[in-house]
PDB file of N, CA and C in Angstrom:
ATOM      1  N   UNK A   1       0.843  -1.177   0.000  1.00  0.00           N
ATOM      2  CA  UNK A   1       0.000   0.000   0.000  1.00  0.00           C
ATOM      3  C   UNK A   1       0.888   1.241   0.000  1.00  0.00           C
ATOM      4  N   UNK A   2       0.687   2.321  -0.940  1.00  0.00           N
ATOM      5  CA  UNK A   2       1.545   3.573  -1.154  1.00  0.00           C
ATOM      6  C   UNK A   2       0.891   4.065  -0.167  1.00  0.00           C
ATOM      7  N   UNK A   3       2.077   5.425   0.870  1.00  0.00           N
ATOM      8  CA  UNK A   3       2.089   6.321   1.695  1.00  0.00           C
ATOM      9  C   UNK A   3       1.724   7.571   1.410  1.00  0.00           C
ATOM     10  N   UNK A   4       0.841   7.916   1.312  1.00  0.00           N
ATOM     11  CA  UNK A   4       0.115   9.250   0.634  1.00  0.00           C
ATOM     12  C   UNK A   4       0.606  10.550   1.812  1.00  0.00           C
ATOM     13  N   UNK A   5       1.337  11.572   1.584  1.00  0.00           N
ATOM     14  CA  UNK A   5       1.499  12.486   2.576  1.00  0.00           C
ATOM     15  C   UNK A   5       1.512  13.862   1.663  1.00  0.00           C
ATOM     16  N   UNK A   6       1.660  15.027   2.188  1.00  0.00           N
ATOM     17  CA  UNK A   6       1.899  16.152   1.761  1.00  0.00           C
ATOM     18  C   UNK A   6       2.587  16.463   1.151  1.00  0.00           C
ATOM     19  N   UNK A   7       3.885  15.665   1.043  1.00  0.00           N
ATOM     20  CA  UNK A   7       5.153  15.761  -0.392  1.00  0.00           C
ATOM     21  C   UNK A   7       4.376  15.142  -1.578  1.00  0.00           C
ATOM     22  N   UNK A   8       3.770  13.858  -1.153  1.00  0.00           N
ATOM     23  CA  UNK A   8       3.493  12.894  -2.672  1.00  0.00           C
ATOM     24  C   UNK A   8       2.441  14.284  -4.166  1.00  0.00           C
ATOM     25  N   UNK A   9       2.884  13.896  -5.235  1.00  0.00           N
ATOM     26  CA  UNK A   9       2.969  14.954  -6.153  1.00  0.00           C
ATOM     27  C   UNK A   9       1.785  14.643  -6.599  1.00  0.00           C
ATOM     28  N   UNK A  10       0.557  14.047  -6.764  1.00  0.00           N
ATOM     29  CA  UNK A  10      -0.887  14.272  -6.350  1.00  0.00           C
ATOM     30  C   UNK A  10      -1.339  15.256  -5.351  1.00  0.00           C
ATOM     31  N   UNK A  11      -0.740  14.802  -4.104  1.00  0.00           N
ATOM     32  CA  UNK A  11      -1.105  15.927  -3.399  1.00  0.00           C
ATOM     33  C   UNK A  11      -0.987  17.211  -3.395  1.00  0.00           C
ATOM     34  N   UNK A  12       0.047  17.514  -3.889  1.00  0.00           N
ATOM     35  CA  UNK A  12       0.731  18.552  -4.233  1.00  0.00           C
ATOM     36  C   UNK A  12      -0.202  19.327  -5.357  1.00  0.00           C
ATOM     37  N   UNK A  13      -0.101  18.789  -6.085  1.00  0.00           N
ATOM     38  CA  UNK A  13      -1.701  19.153  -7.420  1.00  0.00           C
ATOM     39  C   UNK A  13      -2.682  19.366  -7.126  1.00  0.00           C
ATOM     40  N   UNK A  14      -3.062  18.464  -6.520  1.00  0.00           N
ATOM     41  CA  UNK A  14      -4.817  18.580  -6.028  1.00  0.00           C
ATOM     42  C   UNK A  14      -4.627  20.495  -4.643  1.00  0.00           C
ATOM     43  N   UNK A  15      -3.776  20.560  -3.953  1.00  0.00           N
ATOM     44  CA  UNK A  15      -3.507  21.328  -3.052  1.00  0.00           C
ATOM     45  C   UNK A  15      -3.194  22.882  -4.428  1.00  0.00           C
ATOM     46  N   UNK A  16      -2.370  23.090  -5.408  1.00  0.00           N
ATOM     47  CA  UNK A  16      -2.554  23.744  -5.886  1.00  0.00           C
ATOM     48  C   UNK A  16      -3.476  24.107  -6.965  1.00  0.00           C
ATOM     49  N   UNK A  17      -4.167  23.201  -7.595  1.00  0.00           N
ATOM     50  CA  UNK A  17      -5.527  23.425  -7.459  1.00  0.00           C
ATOM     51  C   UNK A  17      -6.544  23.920  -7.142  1.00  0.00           C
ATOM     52  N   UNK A  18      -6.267  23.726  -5.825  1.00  0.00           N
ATOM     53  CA  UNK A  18      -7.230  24.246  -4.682  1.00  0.00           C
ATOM     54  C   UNK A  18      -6.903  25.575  -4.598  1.00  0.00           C
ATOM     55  N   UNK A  19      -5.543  26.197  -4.666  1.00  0.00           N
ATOM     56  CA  UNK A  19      -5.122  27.410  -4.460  1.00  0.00           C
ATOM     57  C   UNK A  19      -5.771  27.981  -5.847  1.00  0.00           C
ATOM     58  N   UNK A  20      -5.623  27.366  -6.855  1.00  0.00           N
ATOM     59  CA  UNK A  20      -5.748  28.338  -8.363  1.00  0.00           C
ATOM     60  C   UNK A  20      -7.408  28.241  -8.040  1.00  0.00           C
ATOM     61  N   UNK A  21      -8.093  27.657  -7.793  1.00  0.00           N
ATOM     62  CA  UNK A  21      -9.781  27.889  -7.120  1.00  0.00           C
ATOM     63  C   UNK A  21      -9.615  28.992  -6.599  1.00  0.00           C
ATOM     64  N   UNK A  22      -9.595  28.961  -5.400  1.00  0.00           N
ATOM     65  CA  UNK A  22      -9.399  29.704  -4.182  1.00  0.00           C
ATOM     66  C   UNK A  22      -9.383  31.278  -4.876  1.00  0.00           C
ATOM     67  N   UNK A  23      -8.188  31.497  -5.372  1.00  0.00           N
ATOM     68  CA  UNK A  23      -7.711  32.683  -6.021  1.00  0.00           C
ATOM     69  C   UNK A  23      -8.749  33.136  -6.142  1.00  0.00           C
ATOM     70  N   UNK A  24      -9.246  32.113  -8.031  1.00  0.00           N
ATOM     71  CA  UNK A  24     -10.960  32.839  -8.432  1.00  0.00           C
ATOM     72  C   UNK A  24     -11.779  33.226  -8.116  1.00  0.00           C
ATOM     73  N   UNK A  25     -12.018  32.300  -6.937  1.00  0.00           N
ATOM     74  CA  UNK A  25     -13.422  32.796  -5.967  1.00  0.00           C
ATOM     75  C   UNK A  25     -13.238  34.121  -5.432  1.00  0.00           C
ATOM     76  N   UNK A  26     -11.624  34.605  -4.760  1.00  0.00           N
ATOM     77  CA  UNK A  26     -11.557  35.712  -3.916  1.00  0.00           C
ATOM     78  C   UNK A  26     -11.537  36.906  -4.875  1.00  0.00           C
ATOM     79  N   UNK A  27     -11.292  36.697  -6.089  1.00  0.00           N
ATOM     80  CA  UNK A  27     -10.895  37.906  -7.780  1.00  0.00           C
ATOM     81  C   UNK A  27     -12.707  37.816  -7.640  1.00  0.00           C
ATOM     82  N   UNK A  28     -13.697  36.995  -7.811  1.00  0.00           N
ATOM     83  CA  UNK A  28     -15.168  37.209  -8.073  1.00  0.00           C
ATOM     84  C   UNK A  28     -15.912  37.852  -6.805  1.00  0.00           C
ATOM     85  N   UNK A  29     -15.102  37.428  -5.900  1.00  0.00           N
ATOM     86  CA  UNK A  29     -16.225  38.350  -4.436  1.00  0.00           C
ATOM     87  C   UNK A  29     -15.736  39.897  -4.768  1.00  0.00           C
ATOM     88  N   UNK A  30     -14.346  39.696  -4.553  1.00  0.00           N
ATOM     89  CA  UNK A  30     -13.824  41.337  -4.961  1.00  0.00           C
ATOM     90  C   UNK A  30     -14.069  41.863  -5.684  1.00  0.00           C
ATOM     91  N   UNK A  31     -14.293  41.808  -7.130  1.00  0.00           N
ATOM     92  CA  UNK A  31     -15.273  42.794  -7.910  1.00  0.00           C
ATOM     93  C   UNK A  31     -16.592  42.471  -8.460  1.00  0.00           C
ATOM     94  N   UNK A  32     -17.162  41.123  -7.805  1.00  0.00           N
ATOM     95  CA  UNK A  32     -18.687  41.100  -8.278  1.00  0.00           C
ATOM     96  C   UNK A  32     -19.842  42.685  -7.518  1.00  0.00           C
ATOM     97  N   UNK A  33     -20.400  42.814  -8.320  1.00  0.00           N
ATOM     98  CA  UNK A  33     -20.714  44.388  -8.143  1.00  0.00           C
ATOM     99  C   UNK A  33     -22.550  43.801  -8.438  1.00  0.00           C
ATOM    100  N   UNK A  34     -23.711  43.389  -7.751  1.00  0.00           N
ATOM    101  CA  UNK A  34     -25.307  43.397  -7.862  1.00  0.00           C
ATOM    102  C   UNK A  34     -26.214  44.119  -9.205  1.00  0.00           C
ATOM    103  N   UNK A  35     -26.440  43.314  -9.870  1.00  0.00           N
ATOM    104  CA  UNK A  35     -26.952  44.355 -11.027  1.00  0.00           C
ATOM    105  C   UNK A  35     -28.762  44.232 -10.638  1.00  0.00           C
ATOM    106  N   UNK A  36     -29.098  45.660 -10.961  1.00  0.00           N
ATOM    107  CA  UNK A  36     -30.800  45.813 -10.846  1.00  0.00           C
ATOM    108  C   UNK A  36     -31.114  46.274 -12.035  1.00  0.00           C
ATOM    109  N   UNK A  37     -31.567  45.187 -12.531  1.00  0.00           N
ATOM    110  CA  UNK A  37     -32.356  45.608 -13.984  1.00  0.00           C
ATOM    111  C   UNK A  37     -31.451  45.418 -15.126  1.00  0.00           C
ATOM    112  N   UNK A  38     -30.209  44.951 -15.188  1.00  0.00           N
ATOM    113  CA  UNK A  38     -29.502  45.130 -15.522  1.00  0.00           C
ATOM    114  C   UNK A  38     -28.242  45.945 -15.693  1.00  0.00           C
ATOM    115  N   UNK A  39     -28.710  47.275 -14.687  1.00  0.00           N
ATOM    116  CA  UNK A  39     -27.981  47.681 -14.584  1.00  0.00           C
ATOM    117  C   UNK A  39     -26.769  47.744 -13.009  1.00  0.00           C
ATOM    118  N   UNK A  40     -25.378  48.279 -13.100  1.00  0.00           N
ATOM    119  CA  UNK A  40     -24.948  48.196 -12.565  1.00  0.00           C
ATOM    120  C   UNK A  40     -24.581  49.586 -11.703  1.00  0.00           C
ATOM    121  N   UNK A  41     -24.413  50.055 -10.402  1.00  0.00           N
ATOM    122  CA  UNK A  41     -24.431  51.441  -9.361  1.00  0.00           C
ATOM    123  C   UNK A  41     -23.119  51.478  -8.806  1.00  0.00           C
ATOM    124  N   UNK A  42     -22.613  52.325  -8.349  1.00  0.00           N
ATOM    125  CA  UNK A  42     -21.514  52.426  -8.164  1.00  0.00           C
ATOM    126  C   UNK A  42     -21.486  53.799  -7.183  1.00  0.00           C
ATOM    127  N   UNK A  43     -20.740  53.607  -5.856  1.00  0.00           N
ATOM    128  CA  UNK A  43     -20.537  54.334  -4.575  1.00  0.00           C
ATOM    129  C   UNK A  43     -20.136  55.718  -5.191  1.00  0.00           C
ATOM    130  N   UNK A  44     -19.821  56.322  -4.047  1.00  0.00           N
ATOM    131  CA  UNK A  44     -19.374  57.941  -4.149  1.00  0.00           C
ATOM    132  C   UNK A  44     -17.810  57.472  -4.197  1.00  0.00           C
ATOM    133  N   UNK A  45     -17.121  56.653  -3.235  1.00  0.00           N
ATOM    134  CA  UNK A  45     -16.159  56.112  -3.108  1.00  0.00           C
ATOM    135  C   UNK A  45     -15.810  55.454  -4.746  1.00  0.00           C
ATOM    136  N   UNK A  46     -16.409  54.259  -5.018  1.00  0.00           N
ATOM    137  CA  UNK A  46     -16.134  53.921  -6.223  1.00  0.00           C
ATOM    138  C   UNK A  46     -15.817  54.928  -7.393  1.00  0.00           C
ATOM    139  N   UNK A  47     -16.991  55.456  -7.332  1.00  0.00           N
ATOM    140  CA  UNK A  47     -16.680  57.134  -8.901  1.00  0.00           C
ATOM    141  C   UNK A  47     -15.673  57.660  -8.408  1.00  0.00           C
ATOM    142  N   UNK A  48     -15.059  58.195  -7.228  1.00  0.00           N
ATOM    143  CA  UNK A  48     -13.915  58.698  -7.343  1.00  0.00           C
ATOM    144  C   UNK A  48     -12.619  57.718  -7.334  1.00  0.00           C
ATOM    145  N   UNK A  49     -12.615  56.944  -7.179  1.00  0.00           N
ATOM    146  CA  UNK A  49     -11.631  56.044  -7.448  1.00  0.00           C
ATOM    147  C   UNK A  49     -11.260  55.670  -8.440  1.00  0.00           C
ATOM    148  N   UNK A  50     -12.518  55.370  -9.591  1.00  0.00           N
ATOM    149  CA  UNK A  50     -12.303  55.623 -11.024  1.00  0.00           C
ATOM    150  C   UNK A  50     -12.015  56.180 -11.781  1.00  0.00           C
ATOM    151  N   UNK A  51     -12.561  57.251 -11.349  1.00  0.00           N
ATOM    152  CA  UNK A  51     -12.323  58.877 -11.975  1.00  0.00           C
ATOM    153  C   UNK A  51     -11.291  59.345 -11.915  1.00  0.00           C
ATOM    154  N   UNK A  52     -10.677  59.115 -10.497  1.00  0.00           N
ATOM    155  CA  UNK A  52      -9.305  59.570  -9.741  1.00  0.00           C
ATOM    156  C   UNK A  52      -9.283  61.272  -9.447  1.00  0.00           C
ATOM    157  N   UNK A  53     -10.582  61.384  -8.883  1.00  0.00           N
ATOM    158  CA  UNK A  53     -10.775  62.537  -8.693  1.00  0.00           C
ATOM    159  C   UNK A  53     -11.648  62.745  -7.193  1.00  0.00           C
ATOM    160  N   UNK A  54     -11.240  63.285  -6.530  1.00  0.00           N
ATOM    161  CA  UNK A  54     -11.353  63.850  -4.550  1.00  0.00           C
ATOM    162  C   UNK A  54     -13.370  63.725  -4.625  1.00  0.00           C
ATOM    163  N   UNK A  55     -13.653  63.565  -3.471  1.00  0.00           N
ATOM    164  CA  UNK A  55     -14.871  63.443  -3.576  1.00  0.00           C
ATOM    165  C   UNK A  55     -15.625  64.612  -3.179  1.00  0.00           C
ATOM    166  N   UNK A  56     -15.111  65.820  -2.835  1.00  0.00           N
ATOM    167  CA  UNK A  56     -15.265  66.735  -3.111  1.00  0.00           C
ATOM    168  C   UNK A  56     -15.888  67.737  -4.465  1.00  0.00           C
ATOM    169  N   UNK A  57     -14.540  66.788  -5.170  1.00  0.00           N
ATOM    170  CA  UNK A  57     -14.855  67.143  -6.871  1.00  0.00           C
ATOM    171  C   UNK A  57     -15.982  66.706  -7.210  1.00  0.00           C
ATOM    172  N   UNK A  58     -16.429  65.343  -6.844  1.00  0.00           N
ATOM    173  CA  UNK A  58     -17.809  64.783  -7.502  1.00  0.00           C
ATOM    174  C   UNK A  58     -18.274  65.601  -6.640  1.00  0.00           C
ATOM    175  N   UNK A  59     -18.889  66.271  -5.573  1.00  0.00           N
ATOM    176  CA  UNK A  59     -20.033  66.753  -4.781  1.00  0.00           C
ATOM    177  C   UNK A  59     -20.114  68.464  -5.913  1.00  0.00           C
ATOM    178  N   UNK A  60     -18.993  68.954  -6.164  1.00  0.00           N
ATOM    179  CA  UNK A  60     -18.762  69.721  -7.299  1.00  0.00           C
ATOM    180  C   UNK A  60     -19.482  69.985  -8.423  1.00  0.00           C
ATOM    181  N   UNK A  61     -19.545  68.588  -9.284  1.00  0.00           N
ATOM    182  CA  UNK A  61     -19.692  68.439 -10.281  1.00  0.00           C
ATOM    183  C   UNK A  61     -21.529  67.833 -10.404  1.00  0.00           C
ATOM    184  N   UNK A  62     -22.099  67.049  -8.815  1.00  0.00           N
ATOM    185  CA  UNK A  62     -23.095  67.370  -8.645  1.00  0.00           C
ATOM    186  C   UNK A  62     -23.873  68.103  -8.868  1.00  0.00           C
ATOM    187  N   UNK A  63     -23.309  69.095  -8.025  1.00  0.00           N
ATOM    188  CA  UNK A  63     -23.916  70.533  -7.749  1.00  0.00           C
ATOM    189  C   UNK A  63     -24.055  71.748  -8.771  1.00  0.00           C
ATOM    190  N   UNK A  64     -23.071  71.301 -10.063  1.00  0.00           N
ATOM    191  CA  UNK A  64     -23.491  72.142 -11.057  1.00  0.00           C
ATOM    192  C   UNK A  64     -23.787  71.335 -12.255  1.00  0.00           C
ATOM    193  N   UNK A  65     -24.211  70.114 -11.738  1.00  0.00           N
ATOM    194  CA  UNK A  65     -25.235  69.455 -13.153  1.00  0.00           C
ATOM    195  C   UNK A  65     -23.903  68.376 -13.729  1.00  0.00           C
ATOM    196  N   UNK A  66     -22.781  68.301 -13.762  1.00  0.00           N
ATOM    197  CA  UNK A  66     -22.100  67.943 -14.920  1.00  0.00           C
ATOM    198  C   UNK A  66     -22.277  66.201 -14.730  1.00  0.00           C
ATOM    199  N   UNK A  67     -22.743  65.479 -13.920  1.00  0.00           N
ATOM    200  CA  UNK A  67     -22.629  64.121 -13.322  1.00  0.00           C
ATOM    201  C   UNK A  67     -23.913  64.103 -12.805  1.00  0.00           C
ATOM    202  N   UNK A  68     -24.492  63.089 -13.503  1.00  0.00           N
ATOM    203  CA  UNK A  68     -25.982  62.386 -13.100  1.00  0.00           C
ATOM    204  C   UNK A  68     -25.361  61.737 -12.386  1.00  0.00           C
ATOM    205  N   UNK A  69     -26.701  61.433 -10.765  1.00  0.00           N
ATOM    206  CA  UNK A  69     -26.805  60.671  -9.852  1.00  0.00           C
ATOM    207  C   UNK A  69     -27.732  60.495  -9.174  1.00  0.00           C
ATOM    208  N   UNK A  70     -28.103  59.667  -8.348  1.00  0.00           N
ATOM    209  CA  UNK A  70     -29.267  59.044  -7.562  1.00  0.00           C
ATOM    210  C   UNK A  70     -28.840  59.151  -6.064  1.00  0.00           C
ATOM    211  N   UNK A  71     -29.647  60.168  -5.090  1.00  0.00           N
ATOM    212  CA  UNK A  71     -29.607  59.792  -4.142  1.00  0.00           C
ATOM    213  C   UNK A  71     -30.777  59.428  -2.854  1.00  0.00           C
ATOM    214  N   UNK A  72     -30.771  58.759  -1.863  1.00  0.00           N
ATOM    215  CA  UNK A  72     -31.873  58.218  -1.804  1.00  0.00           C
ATOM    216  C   UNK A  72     -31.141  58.649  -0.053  1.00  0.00           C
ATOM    217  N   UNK A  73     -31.885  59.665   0.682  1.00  0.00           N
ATOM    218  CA  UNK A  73     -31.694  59.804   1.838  1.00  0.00           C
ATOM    219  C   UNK A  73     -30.075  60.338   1.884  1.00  0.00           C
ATOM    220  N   UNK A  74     -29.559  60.019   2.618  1.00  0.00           N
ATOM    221  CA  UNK A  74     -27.869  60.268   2.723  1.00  0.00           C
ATOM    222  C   UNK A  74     -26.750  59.603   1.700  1.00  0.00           C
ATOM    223  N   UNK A  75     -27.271  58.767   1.165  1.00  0.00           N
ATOM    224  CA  UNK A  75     -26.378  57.444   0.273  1.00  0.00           C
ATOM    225  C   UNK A  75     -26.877  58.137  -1.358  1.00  0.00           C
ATOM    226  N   UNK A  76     -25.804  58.204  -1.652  1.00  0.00           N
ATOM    227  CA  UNK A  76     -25.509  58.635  -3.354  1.00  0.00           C
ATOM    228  C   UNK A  76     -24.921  57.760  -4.273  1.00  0.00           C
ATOM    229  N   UNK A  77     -25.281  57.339  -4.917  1.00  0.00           N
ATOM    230  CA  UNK A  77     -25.101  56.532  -6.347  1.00  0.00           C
ATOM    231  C   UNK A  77     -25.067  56.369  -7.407  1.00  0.00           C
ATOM    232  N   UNK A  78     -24.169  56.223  -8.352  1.00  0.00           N
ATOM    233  CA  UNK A  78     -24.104  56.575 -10.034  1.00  0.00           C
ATOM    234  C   UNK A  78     -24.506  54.949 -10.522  1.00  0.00           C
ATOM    235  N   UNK A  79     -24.905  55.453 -11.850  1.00  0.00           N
ATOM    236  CA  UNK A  79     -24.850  54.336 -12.837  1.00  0.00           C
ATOM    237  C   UNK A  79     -24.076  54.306 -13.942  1.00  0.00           C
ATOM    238  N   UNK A  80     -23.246  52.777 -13.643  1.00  0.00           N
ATOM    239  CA  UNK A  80     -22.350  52.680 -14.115  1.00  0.00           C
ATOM    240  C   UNK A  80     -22.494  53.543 -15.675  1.00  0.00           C
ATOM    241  N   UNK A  81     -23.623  53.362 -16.608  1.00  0.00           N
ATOM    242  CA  UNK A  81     -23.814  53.778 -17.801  1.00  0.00           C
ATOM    243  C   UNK A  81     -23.978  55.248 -17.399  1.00  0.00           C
ATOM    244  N   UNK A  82     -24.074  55.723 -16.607  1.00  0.00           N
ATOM    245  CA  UNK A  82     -23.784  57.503 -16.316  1.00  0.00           C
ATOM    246  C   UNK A  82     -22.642  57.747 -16.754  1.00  0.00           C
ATOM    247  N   UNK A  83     -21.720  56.828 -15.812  1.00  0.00           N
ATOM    248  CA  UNK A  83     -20.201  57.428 -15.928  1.00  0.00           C
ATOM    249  C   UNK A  83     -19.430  56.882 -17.323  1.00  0.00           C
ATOM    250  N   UNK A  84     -19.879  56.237 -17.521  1.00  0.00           N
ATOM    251  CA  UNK A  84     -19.406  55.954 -19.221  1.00  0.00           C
ATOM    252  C   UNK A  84     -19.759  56.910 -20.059  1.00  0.00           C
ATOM    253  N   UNK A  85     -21.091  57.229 -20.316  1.00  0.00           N
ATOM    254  CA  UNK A  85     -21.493  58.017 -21.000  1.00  0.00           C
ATOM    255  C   UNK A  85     -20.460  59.866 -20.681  1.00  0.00           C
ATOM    256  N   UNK A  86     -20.416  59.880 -19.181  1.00  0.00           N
ATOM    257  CA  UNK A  86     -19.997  61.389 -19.006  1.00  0.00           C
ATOM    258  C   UNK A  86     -18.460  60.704 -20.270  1.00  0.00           C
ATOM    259  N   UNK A  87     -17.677  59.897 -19.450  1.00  0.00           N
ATOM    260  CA  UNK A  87     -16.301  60.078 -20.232  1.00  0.00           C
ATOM    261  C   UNK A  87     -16.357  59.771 -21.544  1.00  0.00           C
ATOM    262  N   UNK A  88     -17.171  59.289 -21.956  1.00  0.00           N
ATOM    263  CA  UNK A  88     -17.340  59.167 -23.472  1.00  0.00           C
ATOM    264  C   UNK A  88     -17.543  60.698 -23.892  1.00  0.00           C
ATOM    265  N   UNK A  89     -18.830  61.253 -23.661  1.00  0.00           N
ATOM    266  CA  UNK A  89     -18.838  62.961 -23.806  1.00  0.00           C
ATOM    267  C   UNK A  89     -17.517  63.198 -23.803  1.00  0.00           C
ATOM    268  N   UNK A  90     -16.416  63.451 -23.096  1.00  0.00           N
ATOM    269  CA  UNK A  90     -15.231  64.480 -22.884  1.00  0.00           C
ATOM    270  C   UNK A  90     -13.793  63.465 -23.241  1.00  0.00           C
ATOM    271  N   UNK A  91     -14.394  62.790 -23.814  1.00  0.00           N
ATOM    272  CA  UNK A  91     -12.988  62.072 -24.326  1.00  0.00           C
ATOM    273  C   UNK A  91     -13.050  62.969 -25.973  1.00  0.00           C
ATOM    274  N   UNK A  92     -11.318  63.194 -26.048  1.00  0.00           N
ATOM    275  CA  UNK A  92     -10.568  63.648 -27.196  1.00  0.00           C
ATOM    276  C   UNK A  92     -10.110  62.560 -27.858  1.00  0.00           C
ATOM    277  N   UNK A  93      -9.835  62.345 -29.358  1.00  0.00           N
ATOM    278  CA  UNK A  93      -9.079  61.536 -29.931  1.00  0.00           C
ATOM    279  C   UNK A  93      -7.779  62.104 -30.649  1.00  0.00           C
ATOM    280  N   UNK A  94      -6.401  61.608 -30.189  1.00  0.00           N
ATOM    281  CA  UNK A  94      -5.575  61.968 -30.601  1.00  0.00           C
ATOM    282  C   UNK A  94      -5.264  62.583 -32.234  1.00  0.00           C
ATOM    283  N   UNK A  95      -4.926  63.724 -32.400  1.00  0.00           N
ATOM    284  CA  UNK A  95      -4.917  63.951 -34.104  1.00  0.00           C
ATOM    285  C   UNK A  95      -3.192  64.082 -34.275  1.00  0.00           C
ATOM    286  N   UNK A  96      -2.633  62.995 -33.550  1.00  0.00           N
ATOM    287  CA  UNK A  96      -0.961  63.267 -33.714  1.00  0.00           C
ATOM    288  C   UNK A  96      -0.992  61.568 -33.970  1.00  0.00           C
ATOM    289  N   UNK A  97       0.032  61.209 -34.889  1.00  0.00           N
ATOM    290  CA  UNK A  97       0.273  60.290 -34.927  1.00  0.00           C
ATOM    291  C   UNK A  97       1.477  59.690 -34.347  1.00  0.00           C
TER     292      UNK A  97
END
């Protein structure tokens, strides 16, 4: 009868395996994001993180129209197709080759 332990190179496989799982699952909790309706919302935190712009700036850009948003009591929320659409609006295409 073979001695099956933590060196034998089955084990070893099946154990990294488990790690290359593992990984996936923790990459899908970390950016699985709830869609309603299909669509997908995104924090005050999130838009500026994307944006890479102070959250200040978004309360800014609120306040004089330039960024659609939803807020419901104290909690504020974009849709994702908001913020695409804004940077689509203000994106330039290079005319230098």
């Amino acid at each position: 009868m073979e001695l099956i332990n933590k060196d034998t190179p089955q084990v070893k496989e099946f154990i990294s395996s488990l790690d290359s799982m593992l990984n996936g699952i923790e990459f899908i909790v970390k950016h699985y994001k709830p869609h309603l309706n299909g669509e997908r919302f995104l924090s005050n935190h999130e838009v500026s993180k994307k944006l890479n712009v102070s959250l200040r700036t978004l309360q800014e850009w609120r306040d004089t129209g330039l960024i659609p948003f939803i807020q419901i009591k104290g909690k504020i929320i974009y849709r994702q197709s908001d913020i695409d659409k804004l940077l689509q609006k203000h994106y330039f295409e290079s005319w230098k080759e």
